[in-house]
N, C-alpha and C. Protein backbone atom coordinates (compact mmCIF):
# COMPACT_ATOMS: atom_id res chain seq x y z
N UNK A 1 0.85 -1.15 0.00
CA UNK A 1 0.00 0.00 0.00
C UNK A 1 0.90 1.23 0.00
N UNK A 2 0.69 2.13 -0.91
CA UNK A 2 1.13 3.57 -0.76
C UNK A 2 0.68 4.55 0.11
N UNK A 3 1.18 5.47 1.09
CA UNK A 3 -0.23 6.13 1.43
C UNK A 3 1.16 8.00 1.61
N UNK A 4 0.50 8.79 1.83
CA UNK A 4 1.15 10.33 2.10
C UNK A 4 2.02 10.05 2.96
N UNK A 5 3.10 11.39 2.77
CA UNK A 5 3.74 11.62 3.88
C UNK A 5 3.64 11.66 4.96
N UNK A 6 2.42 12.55 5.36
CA UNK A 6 1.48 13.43 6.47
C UNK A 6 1.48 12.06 7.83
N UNK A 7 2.14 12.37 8.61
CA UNK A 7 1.89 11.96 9.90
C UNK A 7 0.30 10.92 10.17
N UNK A 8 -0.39 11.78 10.00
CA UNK A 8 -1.63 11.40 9.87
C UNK A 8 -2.43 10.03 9.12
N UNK A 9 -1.52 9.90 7.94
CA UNK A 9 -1.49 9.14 7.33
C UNK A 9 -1.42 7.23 7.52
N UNK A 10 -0.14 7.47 7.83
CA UNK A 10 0.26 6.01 7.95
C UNK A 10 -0.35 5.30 9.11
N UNK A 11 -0.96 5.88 10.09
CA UNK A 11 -1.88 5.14 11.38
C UNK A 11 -3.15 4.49 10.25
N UNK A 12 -3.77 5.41 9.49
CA UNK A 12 -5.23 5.40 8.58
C UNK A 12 -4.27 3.63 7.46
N UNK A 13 -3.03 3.79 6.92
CA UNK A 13 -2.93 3.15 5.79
C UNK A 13 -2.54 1.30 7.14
N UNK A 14 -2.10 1.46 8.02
CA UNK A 14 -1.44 0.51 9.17
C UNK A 14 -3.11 -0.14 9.41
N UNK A 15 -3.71 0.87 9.27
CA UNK A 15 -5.26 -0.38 10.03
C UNK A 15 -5.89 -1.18 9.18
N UNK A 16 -5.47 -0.63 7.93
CA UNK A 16 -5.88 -1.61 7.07
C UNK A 16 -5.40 -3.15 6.43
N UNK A 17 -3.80 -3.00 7.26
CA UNK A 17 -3.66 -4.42 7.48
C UNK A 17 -2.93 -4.80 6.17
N UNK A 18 -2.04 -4.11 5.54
CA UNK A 18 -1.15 -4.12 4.41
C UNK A 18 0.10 -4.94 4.42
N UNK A 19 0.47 -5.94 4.02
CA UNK A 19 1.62 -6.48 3.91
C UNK A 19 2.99 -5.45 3.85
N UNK A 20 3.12 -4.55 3.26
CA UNK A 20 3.71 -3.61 3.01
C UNK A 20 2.93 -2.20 2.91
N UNK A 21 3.71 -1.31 3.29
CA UNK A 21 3.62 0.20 3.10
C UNK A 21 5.02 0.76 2.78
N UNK A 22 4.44 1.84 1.89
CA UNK A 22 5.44 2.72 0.96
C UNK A 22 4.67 4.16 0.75
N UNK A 23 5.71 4.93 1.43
CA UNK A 23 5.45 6.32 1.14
C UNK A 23 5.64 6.85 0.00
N UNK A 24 4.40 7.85 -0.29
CA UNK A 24 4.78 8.24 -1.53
C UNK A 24 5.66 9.41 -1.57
N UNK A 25 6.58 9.94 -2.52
CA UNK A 25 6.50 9.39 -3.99
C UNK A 25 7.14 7.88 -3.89
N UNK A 26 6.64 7.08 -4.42
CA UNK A 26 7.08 5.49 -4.45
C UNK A 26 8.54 5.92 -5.22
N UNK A 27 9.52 5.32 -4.35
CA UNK A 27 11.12 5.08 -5.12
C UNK A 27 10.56 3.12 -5.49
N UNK A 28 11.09 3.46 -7.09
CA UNK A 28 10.69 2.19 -7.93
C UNK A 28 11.36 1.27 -7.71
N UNK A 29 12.64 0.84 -6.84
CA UNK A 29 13.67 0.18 -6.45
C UNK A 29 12.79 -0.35 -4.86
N UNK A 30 12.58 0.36 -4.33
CA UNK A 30 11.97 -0.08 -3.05
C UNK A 30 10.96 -0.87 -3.37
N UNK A 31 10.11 -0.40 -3.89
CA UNK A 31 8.40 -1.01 -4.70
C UNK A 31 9.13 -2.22 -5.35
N UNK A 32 10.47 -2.77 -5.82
CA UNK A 32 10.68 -3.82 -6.86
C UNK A 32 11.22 -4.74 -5.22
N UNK A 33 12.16 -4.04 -4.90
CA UNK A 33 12.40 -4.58 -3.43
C UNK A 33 11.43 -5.59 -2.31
N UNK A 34 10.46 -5.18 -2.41
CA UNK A 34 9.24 -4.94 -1.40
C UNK A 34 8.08 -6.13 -2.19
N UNK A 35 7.95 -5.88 -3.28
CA UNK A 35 7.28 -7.22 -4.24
C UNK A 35 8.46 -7.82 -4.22
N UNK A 36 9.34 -8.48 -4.23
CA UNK A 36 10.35 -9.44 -4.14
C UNK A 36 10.48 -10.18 -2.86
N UNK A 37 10.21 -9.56 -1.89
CA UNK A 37 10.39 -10.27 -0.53
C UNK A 37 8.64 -10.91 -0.70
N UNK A 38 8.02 -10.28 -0.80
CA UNK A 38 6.43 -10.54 -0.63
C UNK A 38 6.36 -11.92 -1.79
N UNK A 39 6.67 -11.87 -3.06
CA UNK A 39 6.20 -12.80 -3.53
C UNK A 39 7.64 -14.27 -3.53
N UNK A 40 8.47 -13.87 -2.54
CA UNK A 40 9.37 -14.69 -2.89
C UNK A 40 10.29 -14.84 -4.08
N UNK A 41 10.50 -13.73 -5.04
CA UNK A 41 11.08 -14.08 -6.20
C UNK A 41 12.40 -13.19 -5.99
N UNK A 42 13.16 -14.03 -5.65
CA UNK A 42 14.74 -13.36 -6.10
C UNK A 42 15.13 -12.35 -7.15
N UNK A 43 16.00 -11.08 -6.16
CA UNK A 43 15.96 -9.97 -7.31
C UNK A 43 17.08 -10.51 -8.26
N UNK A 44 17.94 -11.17 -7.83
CA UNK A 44 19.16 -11.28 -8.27
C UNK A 44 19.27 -12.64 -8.96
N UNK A 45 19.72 -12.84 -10.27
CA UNK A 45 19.99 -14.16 -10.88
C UNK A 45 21.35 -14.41 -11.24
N UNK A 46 22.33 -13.30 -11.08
CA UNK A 46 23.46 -13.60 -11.28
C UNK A 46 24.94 -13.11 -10.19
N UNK A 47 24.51 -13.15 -9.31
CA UNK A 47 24.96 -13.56 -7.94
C UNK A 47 25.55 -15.23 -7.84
N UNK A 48 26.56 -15.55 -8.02
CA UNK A 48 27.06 -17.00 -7.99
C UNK A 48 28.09 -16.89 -6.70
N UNK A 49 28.22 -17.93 -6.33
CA UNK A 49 29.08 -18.35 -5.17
C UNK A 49 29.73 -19.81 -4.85
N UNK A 50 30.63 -19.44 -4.79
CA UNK A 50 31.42 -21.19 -4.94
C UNK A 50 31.12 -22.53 -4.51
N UNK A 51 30.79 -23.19 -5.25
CA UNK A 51 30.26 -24.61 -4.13
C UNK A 51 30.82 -25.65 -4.99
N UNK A 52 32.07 -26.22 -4.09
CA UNK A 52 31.87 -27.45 -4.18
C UNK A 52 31.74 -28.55 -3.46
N UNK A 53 30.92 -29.49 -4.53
CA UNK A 53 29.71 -30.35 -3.84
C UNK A 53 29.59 -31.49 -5.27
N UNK A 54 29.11 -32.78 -4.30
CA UNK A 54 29.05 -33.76 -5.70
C UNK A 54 27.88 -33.70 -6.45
N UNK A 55 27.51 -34.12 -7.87
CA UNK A 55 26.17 -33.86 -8.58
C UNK A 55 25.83 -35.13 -8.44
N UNK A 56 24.67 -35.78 -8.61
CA UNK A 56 24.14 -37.02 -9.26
C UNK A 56 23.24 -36.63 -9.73
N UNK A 57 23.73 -36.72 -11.50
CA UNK A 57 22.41 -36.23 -12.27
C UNK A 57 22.22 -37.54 -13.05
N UNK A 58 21.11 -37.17 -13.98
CA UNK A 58 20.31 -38.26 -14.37
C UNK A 58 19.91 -37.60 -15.91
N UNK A 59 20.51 -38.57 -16.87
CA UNK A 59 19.85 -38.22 -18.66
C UNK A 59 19.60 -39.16 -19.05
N UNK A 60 18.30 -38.81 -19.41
CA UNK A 60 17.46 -40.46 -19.78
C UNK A 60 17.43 -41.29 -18.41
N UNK A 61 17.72 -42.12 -18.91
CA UNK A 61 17.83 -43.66 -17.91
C UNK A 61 19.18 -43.78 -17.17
N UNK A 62 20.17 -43.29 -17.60
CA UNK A 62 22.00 -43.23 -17.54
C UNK A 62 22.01 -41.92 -16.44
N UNK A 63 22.67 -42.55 -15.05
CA UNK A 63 23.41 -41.50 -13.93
C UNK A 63 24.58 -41.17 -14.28
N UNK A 64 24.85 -40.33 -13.63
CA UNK A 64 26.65 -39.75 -14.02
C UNK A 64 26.84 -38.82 -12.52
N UNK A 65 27.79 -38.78 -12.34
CA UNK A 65 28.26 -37.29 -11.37
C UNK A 65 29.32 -36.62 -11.67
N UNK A 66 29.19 -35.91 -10.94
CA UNK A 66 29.48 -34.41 -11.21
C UNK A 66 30.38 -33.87 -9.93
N UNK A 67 30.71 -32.28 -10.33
CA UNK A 67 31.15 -31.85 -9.16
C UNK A 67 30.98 -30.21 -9.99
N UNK A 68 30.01 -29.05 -8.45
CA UNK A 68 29.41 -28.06 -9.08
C UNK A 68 30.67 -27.36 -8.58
N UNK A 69 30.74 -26.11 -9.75
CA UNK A 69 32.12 -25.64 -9.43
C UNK A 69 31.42 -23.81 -8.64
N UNK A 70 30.14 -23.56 -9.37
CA UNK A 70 29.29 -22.61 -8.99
C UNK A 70 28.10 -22.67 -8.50
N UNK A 71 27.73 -21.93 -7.99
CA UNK A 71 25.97 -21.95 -8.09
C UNK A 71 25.11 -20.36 -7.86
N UNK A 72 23.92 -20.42 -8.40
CA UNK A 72 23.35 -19.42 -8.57
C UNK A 72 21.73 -19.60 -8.29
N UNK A 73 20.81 -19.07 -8.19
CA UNK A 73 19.59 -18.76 -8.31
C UNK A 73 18.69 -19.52 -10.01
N UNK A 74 19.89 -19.43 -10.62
CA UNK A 74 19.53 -19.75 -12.03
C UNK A 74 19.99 -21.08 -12.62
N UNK A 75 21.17 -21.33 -11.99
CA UNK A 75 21.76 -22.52 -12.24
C UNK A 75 23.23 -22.83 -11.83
N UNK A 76 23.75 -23.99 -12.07
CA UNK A 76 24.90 -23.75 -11.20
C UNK A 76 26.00 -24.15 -12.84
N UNK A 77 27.32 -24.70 -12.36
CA UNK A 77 28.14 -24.50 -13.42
C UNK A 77 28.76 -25.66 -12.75
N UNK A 78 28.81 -26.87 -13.61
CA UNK A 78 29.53 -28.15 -12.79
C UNK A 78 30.79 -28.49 -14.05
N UNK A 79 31.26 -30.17 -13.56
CA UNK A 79 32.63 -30.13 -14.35
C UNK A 79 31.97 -32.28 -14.59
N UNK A 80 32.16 -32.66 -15.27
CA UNK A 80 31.63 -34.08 -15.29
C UNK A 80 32.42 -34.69 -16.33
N UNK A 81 32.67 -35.51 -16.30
CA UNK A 81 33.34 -36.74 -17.63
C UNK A 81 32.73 -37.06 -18.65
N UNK A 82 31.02 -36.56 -18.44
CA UNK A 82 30.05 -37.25 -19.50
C UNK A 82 30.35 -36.12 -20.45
N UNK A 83 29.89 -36.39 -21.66
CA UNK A 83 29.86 -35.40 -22.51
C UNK A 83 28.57 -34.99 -22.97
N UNK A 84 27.90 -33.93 -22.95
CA UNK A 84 26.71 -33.15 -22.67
C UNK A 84 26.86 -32.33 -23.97
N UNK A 85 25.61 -31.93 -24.88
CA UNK A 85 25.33 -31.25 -25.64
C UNK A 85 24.93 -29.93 -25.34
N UNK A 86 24.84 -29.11 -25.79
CA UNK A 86 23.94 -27.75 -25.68
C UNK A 86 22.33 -28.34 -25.76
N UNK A 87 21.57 -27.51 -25.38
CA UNK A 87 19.69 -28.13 -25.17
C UNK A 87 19.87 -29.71 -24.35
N UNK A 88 20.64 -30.65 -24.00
CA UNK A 88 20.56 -31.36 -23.51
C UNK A 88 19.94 -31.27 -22.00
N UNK A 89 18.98 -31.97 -21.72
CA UNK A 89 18.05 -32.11 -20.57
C UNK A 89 18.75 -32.98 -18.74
N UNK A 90 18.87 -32.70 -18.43
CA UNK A 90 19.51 -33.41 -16.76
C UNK A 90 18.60 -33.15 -15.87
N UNK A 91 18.25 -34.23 -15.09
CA UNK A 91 17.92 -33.98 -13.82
C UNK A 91 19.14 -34.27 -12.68
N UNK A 92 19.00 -33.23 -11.41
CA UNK A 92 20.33 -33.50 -10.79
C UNK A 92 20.01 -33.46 -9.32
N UNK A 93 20.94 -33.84 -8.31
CA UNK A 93 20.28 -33.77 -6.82
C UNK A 93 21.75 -32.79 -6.45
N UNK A 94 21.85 -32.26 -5.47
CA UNK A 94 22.81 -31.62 -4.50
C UNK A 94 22.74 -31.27 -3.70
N UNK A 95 23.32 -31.35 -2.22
CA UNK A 95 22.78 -31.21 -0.73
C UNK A 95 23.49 -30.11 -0.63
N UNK A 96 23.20 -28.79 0.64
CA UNK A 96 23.25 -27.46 0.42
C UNK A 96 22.89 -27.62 1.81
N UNK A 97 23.51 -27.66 2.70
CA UNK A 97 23.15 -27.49 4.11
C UNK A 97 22.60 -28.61 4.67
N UNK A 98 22.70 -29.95 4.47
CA UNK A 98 22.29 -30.78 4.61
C UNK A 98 20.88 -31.15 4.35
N UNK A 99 20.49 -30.08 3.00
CA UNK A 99 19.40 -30.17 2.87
C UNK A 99 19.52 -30.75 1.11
N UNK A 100 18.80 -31.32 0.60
CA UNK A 100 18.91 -31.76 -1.03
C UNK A 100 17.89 -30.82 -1.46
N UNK A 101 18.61 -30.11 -2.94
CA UNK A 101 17.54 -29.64 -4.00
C UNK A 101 17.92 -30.42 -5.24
N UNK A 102 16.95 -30.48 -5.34
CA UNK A 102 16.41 -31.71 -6.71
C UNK A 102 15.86 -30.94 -7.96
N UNK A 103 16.36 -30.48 -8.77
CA UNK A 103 15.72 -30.17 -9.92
C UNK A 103 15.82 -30.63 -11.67
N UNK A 104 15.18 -30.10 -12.45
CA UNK A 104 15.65 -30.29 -14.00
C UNK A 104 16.10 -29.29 -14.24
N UNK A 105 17.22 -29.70 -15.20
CA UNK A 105 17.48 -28.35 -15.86
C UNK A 105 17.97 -28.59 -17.29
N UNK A 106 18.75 -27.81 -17.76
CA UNK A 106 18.64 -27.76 -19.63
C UNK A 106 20.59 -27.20 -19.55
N UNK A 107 21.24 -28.25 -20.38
CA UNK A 107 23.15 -27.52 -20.70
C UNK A 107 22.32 -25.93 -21.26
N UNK A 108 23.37 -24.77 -20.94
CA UNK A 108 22.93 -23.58 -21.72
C UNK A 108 24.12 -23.04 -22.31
N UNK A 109 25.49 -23.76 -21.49
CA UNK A 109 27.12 -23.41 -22.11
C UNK A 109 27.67 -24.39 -22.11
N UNK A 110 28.42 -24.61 -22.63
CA UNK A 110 29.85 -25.22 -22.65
C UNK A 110 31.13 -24.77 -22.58
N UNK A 111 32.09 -24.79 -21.39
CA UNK A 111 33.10 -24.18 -21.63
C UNK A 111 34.34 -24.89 -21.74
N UNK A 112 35.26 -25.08 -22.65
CA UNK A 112 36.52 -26.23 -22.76
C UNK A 112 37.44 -25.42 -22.78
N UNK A 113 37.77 -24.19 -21.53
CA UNK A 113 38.94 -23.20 -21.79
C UNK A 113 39.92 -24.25 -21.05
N UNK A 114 39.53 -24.55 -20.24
CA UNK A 114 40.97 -25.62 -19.11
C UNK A 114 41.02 -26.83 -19.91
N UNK A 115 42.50 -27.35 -20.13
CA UNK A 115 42.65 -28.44 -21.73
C UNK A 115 41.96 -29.93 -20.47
N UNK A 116 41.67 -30.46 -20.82
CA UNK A 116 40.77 -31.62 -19.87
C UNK A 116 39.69 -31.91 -19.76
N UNK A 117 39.19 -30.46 -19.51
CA UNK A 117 37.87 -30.35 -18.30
C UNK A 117 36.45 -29.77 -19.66
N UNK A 118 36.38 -30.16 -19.52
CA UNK A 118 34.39 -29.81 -19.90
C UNK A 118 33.57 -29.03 -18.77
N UNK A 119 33.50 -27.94 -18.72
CA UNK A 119 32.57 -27.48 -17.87
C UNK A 119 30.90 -27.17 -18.03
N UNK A 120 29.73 -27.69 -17.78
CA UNK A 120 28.70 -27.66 -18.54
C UNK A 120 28.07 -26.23 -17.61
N UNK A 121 27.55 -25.31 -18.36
CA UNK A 121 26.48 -24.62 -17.19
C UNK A 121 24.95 -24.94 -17.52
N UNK A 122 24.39 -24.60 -16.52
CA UNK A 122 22.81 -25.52 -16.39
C UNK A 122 21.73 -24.50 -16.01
N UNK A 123 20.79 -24.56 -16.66
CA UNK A 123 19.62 -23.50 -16.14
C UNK A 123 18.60 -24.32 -15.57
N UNK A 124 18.35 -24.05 -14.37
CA UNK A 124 17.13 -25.07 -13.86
C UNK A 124 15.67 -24.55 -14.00
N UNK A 125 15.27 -25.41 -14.37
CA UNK A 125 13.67 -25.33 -14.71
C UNK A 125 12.10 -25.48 -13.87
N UNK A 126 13.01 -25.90 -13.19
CA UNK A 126 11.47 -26.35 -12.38
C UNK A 126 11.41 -25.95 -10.41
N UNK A 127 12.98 -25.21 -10.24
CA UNK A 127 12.84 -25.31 -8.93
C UNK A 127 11.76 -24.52 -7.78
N UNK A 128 11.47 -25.56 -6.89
CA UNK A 128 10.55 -24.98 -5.73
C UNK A 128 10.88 -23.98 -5.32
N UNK A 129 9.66 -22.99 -4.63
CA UNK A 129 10.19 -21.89 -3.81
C UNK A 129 11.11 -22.32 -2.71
N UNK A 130 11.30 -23.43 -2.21
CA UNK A 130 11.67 -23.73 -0.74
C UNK A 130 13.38 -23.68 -1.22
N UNK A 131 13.45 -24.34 -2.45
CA UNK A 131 14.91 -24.56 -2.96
C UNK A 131 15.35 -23.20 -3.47
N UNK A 132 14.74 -22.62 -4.06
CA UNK A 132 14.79 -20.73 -4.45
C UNK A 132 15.64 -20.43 -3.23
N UNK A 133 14.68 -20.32 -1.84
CA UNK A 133 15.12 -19.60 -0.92
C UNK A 133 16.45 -20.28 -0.46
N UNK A 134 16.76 -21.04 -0.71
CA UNK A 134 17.58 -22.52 0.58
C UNK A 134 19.26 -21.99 -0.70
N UNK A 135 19.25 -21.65 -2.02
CA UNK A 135 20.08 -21.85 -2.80
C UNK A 135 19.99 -19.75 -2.51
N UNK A 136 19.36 -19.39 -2.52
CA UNK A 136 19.40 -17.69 -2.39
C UNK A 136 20.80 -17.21 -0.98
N UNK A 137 20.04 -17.93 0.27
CA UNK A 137 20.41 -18.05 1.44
C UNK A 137 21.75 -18.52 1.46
N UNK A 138 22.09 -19.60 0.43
CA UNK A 138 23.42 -20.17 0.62
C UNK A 138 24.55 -19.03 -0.09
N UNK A 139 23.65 -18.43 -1.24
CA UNK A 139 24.77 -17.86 -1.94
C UNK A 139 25.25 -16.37 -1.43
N UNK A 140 23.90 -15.80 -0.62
CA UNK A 140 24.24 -14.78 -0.15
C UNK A 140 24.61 -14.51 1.47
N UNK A 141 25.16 -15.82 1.98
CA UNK A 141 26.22 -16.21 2.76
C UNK A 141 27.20 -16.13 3.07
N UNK A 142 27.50 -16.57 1.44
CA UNK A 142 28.69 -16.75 1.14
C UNK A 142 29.49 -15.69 0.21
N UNK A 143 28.52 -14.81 -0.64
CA UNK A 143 29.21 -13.71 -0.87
C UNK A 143 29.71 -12.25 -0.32
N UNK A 144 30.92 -11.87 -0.29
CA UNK A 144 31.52 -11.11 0.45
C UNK A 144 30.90 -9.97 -0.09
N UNK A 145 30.37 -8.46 0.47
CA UNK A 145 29.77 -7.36 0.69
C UNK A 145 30.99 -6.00 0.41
C-alpha cells in the first residue's frame, strides 16, 4: 500500500492491514524490493558463489556425477566426464546445508577453456520456492559485501 507523507497518514494506511507500506513518492527500487520479498522471487539471478559439492544427475535412464564448481539462483556451473550437448536435458540432486535440491534443468554453455575439463552450465527449470530460498540463502552467505 502507498499512502502520504502526512503523519496522519500512515496510522489510517497501518489499520488496514497491508503487507507492506510505501510512502509516496514510491522510489521504484523499493516497490521492486518490497514485491520481491512478498512474492518470494529473487531480485538477483546472477549472484554466484562457490560450491563445491558432488552432482548425481540423471539423462534419460543413464546416472553420471558431477562436481558443481558454482551456483546461482539460475543454475549452477559443474565439471563431469560425460559429454553433454547444448539443449541437452539433466535432472540432478545436490545437498546445500544438509538439505537436497532436486531439480531439472537444460546444458545452456559449454566451456573447454581448461585443456581436460568440460565445464557444462545448467539453467534449472522447475525449482521450488523452498529450494529458491535454501540456494538464495546459501549464496548470499557466502558472498563477500
Amino acid at each position: 500500500m502507498a499512502c502520504d507523507q502526512a503523519a496522519s497518514s500512515l496510522p489510517a494506511c497501518t489499520e488496514k492491514g497491508p503487507n507492506a507500506i510505501l510512502v509516496k513518492p514510491v522510489n521504484p527500487a523499493e516497490l521492486f524490493s518490497r514485491m520481491s520479498e512478498l512474492l518470494v522471487v529473487p531480485q538477483r539471478q546472477d549472484i554466484r558463489s562457490f560450491l563445491h559439492a558432488s552432482v548425481k544427475a540423471r539423462e534419460g535412464n543413464s546416472s553420471f556425477l558431477g562436481v558443481s564448481q558454482n551456483i546461482s539462483i539460475s543454475g549452477l556451473l559443474m565439471e563431469t566426464d560425460r559429454i553433454l550437448d547444448l539443449g541437452d536435458r539433466v535432472s540432478f540432486s545436490i545437498e546445500i546445508g544438509r538439505r537436497e535440491v532436486a531439480a531439472d534443468c537444460v546444458v545452456m554453455r559449454l566451456d573447454k577453456s581448461v585443456p581436460g575439463k568440460v565445464m557444462y552450465g545448467v539453467k534449472f527449470l522447475n525449482l521450488d520456492t523452498k529450494s529458491l530460498v535454501l540456494i538464495d540463502q546459501y549464496v548470499r552467505g557466502k558472498v563477500k559485501h
